[in-house]
PDB file of N, CA and C in Angstrom:
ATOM      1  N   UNK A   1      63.543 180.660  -3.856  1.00  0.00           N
ATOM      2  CA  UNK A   1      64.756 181.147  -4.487  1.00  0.00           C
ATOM      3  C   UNK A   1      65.993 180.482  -3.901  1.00  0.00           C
ATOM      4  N   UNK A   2      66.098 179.824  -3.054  1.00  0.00           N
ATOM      5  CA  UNK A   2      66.846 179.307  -1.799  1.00  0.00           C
ATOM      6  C   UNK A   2      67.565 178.223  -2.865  1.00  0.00           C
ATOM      7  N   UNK A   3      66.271 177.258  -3.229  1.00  0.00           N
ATOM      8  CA  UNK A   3      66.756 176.325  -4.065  1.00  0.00           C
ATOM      9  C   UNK A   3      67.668 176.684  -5.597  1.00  0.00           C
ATOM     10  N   UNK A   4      67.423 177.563  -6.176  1.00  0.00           N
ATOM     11  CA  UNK A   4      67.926 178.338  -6.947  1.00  0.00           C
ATOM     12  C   UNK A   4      69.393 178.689  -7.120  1.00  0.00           C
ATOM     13  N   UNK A   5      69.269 179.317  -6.073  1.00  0.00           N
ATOM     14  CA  UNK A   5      70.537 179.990  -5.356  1.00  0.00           C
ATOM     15  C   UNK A   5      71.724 178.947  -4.891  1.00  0.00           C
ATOM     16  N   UNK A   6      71.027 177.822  -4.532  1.00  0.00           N
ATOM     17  CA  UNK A   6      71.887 176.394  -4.437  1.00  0.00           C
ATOM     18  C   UNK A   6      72.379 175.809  -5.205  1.00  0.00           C
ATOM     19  N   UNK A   7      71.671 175.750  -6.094  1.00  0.00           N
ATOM     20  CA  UNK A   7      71.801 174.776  -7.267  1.00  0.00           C
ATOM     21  C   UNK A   7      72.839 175.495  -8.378  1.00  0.00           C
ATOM     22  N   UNK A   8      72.780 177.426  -8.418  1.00  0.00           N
ATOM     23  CA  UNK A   8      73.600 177.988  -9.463  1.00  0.00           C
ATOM     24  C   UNK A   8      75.045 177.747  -8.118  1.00  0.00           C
ATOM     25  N   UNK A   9      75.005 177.908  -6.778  1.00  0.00           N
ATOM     26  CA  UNK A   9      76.547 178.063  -6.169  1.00  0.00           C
ATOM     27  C   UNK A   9      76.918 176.429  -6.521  1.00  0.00           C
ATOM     28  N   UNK A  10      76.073 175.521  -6.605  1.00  0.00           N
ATOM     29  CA  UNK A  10      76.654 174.187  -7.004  1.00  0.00           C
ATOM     30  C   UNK A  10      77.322 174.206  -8.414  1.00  0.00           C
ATOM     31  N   UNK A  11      76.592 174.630  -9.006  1.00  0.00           N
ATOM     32  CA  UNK A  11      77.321 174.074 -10.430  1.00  0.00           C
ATOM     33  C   UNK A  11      78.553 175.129 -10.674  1.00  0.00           C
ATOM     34  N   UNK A  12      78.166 176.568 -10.028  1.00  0.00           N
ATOM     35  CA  UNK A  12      80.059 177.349  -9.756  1.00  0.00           C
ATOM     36  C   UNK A  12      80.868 176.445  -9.154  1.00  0.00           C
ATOM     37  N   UNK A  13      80.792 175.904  -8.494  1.00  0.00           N
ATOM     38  CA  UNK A  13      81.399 174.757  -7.557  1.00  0.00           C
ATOM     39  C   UNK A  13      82.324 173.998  -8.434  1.00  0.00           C
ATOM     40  N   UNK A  14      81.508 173.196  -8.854  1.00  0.00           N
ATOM     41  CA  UNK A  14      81.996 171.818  -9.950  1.00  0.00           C
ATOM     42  C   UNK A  14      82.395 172.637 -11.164  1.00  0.00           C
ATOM     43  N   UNK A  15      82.144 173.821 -11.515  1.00  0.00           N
ATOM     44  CA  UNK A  15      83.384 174.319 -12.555  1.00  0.00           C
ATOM     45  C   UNK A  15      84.466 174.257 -12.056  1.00  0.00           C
ATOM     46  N   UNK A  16      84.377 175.153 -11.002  1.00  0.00           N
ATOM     47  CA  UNK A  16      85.872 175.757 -10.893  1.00  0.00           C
ATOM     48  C   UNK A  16      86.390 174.666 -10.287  1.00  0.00           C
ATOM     49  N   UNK A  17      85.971 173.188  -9.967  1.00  0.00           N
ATOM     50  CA  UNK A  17      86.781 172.172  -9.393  1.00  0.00           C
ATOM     51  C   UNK A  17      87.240 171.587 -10.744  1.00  0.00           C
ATOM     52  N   UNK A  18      86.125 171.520 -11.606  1.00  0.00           N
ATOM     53  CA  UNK A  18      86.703 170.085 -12.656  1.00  0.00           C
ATOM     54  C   UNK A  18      88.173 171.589 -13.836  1.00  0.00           C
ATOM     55  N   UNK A  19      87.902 172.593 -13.717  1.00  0.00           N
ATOM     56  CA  UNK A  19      89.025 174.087 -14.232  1.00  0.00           C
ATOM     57  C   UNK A  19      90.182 173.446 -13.205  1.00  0.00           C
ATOM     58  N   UNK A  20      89.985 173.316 -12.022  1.00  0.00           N
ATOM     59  CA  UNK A  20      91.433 173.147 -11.216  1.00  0.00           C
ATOM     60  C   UNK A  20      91.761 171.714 -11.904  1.00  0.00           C
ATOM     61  N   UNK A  21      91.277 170.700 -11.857  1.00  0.00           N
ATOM     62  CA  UNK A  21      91.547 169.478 -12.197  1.00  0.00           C
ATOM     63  C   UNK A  21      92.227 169.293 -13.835  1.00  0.00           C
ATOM     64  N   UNK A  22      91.234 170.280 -14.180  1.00  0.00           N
ATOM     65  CA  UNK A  22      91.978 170.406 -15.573  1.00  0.00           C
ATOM     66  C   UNK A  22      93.310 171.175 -15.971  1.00  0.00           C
ATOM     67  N   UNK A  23      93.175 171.966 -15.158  1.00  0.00           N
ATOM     68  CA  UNK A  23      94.985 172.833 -15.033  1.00  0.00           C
ATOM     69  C   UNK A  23      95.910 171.739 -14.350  1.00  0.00           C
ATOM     70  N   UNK A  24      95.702 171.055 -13.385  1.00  0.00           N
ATOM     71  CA  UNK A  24      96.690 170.145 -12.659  1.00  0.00           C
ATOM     72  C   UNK A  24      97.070 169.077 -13.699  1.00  0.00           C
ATOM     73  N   UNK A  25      96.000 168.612 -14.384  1.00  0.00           N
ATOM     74  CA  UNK A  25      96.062 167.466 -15.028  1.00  0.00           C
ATOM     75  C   UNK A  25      97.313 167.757 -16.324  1.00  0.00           C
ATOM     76  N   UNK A  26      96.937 168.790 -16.836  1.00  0.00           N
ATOM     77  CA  UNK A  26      97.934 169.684 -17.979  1.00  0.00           C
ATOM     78  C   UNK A  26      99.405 169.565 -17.373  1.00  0.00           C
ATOM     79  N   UNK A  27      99.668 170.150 -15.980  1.00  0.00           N
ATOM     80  CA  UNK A  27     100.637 170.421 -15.526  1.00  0.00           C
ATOM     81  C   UNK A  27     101.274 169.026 -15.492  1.00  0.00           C
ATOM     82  N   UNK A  28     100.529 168.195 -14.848  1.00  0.00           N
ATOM     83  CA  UNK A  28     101.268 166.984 -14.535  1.00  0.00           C
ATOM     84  C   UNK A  28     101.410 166.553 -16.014  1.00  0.00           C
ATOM     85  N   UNK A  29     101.264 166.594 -16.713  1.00  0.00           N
ATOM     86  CA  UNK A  29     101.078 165.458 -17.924  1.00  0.00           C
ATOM     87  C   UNK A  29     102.677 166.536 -18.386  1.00  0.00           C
ATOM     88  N   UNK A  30     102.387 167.942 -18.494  1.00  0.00           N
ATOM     89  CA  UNK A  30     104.047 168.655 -19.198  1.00  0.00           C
ATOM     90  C   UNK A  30     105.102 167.913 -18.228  1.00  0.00           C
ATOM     91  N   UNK A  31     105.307 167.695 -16.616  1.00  0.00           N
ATOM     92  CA  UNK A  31     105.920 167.588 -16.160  1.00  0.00           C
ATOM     93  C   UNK A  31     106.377 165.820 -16.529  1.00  0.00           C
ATOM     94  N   UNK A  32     105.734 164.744 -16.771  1.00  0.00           N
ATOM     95  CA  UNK A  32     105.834 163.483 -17.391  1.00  0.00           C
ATOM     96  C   UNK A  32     106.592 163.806 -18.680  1.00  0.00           C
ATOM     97  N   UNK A  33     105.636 164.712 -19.303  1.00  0.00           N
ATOM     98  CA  UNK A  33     106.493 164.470 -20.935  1.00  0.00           C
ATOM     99  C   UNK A  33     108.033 165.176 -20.931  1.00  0.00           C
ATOM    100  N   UNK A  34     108.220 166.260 -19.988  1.00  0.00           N
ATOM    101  CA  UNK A  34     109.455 166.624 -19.928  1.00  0.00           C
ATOM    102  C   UNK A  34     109.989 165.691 -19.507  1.00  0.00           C
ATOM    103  N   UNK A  35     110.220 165.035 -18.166  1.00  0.00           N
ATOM    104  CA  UNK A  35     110.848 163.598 -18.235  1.00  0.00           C
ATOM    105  C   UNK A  35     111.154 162.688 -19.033  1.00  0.00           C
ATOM    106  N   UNK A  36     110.072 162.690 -19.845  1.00  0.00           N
ATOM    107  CA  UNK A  36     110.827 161.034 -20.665  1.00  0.00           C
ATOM    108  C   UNK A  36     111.099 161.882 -21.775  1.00  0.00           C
ATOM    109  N   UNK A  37     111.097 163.055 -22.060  1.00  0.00           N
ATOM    110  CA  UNK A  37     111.778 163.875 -23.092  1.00  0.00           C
ATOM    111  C   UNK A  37     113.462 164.234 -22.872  1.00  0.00           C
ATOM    112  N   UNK A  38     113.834 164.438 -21.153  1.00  0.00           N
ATOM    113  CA  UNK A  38     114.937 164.426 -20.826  1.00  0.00           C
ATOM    114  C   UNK A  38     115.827 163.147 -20.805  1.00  0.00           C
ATOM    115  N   UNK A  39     114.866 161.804 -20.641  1.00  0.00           N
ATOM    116  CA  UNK A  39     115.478 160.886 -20.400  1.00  0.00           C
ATOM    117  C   UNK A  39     116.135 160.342 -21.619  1.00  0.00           C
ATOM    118  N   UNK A  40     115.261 160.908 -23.270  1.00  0.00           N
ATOM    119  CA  UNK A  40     116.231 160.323 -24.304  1.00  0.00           C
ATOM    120  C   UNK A  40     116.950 161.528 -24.726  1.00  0.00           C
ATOM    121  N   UNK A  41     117.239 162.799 -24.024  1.00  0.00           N
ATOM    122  CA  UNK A  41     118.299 163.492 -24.638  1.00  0.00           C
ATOM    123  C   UNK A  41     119.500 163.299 -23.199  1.00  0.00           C
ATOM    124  N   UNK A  42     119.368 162.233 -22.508  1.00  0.00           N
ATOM    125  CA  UNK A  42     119.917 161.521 -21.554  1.00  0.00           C
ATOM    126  C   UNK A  42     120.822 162.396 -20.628  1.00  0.00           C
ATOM    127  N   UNK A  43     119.718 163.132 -20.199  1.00  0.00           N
ATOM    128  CA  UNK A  43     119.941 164.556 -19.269  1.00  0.00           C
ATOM    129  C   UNK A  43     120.157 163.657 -17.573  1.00  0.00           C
ATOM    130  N   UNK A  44     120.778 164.139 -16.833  1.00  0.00           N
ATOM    131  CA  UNK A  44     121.089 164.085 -15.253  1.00  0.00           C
ATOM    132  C   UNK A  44     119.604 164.542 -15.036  1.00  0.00           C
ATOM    133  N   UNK A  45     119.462 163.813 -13.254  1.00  0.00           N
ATOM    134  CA  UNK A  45     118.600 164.147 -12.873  1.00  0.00           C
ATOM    135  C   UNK A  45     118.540 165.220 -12.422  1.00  0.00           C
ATOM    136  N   UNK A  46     119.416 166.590 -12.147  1.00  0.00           N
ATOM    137  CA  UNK A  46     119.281 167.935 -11.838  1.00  0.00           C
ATOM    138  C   UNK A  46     118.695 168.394 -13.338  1.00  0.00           C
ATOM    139  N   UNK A  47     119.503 168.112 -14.114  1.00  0.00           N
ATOM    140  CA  UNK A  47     119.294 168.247 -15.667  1.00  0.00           C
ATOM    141  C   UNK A  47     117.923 168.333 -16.138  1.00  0.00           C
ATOM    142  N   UNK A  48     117.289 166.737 -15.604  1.00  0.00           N
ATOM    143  CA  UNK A  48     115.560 166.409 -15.768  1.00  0.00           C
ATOM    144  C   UNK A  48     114.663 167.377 -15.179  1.00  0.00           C
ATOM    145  N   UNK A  49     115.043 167.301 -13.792  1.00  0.00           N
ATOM    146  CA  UNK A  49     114.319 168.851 -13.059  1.00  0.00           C
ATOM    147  C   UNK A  49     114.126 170.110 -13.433  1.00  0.00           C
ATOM    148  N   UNK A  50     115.211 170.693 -13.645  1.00  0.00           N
ATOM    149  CA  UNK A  50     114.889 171.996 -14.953  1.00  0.00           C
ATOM    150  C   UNK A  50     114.599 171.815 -15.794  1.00  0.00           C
ATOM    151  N   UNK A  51     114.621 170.865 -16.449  1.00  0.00           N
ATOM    152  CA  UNK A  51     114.304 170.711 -17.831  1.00  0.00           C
ATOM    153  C   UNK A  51     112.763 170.289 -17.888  1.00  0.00           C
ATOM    154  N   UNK A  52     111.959 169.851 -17.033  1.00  0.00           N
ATOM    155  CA  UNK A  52     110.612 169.615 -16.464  1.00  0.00           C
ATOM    156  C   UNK A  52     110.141 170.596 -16.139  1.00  0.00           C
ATOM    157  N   UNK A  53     110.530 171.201 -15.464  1.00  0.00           N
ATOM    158  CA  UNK A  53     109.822 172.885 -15.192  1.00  0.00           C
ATOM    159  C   UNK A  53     110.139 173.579 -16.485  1.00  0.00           C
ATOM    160  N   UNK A  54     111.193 173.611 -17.000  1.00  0.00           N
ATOM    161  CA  UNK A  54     110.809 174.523 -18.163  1.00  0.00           C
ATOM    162  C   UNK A  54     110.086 174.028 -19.126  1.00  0.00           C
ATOM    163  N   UNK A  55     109.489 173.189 -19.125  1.00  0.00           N
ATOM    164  CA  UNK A  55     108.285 172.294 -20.568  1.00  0.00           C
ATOM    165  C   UNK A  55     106.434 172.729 -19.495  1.00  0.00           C
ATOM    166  N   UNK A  56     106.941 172.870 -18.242  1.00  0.00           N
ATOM    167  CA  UNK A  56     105.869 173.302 -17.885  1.00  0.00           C
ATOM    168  C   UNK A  56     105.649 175.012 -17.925  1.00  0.00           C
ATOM    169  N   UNK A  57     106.513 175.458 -17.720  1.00  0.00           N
ATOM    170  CA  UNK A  57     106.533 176.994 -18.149  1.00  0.00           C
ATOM    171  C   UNK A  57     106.305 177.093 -19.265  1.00  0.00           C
ATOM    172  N   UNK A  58     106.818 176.392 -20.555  1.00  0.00           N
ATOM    173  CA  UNK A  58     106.518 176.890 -21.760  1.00  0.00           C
ATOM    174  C   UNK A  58     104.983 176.984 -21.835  1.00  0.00           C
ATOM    175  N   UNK A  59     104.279 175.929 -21.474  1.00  0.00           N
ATOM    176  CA  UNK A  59     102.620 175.983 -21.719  1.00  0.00           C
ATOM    177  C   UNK A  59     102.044 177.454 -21.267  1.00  0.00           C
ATOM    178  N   UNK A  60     102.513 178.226 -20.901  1.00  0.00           N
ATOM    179  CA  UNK A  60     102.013 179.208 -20.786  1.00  0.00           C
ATOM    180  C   UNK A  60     102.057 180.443 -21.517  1.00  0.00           C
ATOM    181  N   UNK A  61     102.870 179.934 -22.580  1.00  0.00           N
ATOM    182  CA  UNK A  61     103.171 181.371 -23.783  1.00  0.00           C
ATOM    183  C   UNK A  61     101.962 181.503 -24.336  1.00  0.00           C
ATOM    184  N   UNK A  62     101.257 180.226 -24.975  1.00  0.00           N
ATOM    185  CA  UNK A  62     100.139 180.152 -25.750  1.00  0.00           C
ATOM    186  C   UNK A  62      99.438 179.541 -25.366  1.00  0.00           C
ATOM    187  N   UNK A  63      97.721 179.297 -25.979  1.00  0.00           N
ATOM    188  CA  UNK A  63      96.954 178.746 -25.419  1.00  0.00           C
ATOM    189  C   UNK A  63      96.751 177.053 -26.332  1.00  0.00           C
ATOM    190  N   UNK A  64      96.512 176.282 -25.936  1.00  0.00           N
ATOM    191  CA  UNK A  64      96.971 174.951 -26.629  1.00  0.00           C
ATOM    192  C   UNK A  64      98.374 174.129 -26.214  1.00  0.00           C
ATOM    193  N   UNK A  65      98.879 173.186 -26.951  1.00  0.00           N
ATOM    194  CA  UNK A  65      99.360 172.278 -26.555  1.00  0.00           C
ATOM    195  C   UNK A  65     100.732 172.576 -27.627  1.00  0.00           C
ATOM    196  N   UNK A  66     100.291 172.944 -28.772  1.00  0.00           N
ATOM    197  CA  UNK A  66     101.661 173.745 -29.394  1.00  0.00           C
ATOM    198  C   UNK A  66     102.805 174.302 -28.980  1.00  0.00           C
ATOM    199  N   UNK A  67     102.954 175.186 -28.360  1.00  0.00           N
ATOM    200  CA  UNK A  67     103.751 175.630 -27.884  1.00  0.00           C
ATOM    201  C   UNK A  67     104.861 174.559 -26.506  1.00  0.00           C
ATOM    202  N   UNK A  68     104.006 173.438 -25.637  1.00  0.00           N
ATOM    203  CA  UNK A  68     105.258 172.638 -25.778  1.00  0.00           C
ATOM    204  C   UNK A  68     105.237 171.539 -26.183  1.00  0.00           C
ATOM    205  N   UNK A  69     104.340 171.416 -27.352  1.00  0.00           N
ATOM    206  CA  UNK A  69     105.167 170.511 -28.838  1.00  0.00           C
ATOM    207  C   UNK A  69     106.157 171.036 -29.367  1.00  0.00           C
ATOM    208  N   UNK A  70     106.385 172.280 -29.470  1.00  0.00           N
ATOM    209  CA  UNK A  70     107.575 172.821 -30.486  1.00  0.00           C
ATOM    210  C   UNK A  70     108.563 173.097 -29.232  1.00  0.00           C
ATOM    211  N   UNK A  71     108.065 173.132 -28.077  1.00  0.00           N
ATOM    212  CA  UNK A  71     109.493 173.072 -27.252  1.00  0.00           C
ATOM    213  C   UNK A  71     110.324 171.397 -27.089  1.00  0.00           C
ATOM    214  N   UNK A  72     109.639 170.630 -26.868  1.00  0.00           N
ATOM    215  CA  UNK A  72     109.756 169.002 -26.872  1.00  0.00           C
ATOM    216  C   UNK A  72     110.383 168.892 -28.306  1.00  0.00           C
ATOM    217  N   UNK A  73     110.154 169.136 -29.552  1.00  0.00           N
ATOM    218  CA  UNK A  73     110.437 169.019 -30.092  1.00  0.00           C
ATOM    219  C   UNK A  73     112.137 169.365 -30.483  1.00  0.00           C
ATOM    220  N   UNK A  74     111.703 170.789 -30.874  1.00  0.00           N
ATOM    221  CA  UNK A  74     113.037 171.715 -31.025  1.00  0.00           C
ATOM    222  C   UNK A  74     114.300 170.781 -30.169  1.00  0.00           C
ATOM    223  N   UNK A  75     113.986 170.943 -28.868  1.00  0.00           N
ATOM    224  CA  UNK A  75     115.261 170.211 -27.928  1.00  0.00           C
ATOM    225  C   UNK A  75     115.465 168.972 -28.468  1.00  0.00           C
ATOM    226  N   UNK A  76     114.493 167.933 -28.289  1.00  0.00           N
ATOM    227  CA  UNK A  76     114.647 166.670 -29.083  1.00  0.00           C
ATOM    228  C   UNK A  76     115.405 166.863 -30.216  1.00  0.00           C
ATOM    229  N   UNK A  77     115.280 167.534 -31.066  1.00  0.00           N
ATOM    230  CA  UNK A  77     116.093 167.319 -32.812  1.00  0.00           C
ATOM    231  C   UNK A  77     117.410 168.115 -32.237  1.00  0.00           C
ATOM    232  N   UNK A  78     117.235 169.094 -31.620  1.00  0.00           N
ATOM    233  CA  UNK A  78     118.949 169.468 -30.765  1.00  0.00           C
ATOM    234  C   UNK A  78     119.714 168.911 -30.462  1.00  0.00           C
ATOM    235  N   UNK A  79     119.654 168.149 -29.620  1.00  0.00           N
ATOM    236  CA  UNK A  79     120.015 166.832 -29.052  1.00  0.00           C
ATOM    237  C   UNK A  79     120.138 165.638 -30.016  1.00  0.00           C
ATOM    238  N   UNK A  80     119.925 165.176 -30.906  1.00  0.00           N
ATOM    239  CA  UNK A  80     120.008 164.508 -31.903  1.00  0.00           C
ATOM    240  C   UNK A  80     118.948 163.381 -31.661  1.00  0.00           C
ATOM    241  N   UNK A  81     117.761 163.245 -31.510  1.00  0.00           N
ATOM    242  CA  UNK A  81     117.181 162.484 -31.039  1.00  0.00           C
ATOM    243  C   UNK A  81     116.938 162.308 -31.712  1.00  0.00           C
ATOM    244  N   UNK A  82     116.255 161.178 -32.834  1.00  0.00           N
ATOM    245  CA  UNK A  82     115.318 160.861 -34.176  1.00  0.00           C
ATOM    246  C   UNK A  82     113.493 160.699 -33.938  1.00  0.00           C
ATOM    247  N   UNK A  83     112.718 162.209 -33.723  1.00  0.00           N
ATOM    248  CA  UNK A  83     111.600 162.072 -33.713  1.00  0.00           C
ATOM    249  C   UNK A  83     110.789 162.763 -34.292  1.00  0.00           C
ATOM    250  N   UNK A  84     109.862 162.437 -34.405  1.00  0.00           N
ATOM    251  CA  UNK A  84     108.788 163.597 -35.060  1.00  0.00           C
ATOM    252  C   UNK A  84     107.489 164.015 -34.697  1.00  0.00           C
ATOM    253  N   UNK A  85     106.752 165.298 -34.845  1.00  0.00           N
ATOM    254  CA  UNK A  85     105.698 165.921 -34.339  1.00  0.00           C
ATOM    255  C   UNK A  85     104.653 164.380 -34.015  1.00  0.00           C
ATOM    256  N   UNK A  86     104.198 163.929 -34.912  1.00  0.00           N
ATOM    257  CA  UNK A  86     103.208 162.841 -34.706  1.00  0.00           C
ATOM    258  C   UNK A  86     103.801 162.050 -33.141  1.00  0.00           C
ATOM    259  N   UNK A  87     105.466 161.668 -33.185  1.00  0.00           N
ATOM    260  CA  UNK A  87     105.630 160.752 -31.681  1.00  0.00           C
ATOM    261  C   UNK A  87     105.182 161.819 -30.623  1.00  0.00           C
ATOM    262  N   UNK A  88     105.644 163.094 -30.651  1.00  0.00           N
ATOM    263  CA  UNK A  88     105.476 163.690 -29.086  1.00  0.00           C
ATOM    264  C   UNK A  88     104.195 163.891 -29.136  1.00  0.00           C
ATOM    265  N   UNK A  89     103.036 164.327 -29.881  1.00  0.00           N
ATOM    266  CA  UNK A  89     101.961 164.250 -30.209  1.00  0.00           C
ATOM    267  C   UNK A  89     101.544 163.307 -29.125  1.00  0.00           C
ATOM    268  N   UNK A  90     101.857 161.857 -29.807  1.00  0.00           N
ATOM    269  CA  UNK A  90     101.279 160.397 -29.053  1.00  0.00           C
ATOM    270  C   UNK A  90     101.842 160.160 -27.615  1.00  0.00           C
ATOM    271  N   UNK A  91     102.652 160.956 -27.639  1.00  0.00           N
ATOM    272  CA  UNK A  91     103.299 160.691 -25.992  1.00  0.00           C
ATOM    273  C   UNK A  91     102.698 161.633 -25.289  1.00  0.00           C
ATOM    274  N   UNK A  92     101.967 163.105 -25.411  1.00  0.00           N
ATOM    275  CA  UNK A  92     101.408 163.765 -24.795  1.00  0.00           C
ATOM    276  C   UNK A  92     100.054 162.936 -24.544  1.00  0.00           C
ATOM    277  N   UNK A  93      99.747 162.511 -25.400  1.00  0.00           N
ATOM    278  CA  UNK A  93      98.524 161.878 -25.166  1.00  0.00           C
ATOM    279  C   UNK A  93      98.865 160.785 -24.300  1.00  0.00           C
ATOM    280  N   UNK A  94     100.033 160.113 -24.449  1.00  0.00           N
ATOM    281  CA  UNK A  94      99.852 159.240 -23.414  1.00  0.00           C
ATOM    282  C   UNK A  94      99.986 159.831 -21.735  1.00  0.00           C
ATOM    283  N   UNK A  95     100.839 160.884 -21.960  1.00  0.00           N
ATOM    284  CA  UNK A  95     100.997 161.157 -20.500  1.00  0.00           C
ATOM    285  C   UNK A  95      99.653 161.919 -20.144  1.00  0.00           C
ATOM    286  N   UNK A  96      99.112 162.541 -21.035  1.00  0.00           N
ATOM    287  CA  UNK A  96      97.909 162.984 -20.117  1.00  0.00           C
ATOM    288  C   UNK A  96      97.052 161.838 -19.483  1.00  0.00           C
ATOM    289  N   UNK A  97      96.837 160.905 -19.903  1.00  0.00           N
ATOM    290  CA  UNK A  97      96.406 159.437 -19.634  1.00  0.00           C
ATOM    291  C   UNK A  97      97.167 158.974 -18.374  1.00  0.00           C
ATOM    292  N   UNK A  98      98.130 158.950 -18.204  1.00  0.00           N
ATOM    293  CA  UNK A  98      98.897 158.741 -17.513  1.00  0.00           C
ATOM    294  C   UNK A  98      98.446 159.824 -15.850  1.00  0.00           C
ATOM    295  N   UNK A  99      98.716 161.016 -16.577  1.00  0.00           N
ATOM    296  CA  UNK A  99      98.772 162.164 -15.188  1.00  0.00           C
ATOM    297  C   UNK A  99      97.346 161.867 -14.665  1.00  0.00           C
ATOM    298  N   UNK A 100      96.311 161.744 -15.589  1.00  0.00           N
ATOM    299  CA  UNK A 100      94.857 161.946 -15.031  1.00  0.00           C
ATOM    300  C   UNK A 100      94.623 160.565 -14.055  1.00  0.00           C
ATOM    301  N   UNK A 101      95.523 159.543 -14.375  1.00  0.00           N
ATOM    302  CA  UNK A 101      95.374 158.223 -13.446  1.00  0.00           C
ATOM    303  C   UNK A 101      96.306 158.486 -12.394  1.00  0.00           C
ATOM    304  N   UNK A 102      96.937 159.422 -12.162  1.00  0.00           N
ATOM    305  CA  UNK A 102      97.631 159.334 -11.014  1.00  0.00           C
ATOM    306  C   UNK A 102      97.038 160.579 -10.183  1.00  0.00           C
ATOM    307  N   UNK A 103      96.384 161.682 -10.414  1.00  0.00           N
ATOM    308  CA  UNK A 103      95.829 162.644  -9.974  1.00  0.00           C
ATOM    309  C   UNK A 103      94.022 162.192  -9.453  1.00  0.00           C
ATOM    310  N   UNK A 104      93.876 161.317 -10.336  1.00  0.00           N
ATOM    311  CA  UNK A 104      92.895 160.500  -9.592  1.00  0.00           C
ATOM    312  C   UNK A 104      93.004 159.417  -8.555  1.00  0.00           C
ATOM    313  N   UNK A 105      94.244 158.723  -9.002  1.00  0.00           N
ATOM    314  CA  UNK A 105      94.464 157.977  -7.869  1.00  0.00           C
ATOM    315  C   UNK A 105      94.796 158.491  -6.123  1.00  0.00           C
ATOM    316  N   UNK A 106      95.555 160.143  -6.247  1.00  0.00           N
ATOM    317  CA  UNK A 106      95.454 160.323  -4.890  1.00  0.00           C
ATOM    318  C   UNK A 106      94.273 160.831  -3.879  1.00  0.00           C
ATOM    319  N   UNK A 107      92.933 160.904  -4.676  1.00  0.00           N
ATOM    320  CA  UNK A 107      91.885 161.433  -4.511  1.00  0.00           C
ATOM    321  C   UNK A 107      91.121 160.100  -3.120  1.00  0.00           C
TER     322      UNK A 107
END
């Protein structure tokens, strides 16, 4: 049973590591897209900082990626920016690409 008992605390293991990896990875990737989301509504860098934490707070109203698409968004067309759901779409995707190579890289 020994072996058993090993093998189920292993694979609890590697959930709840690749669950942390996957929450960090989220986080970092909101905290990227708020950046270059601040940088074309050409916010100060105190400006960028709150404005980065709050795109990472929003992810937590709902479950999915919606909720800060329509925050990225909303501000973007506020600001007069010329974009649409499909660009932040492609830029989330890029920054998750992005966050997961740099969260791997400090490993």
């Amino acid at each position: 049973m020994t072996t058993f008992d090993d093998r189920e605390r292993a694979f609890e293991t590697k959930f709840a590591h690749d669950e942390e990896m996957q929450f960090r990875i989220v986080a970092r990737r909101n905290r990227l897209a708020g950046q270059w989301a601040a940088g074309l509504m050409g916010l100060t860098a105190e400006e960028t900082d709150a404005y980065y934490k709050a795109v990472v707070q929003a992810d937590f109203e709902e479950s999915g990626d919606d909720d800060v698409i329509r925050k990225l968004l909303s501000d973007l067309l506020a600001a007069n920016v010329e974009i649409d759901e499909a660009k932040v779409r492609a830029q989330l995707a890029d920054c998750t690409v992005e966050a997961r190579r740099q969260l791997l890289e400090v490993k």
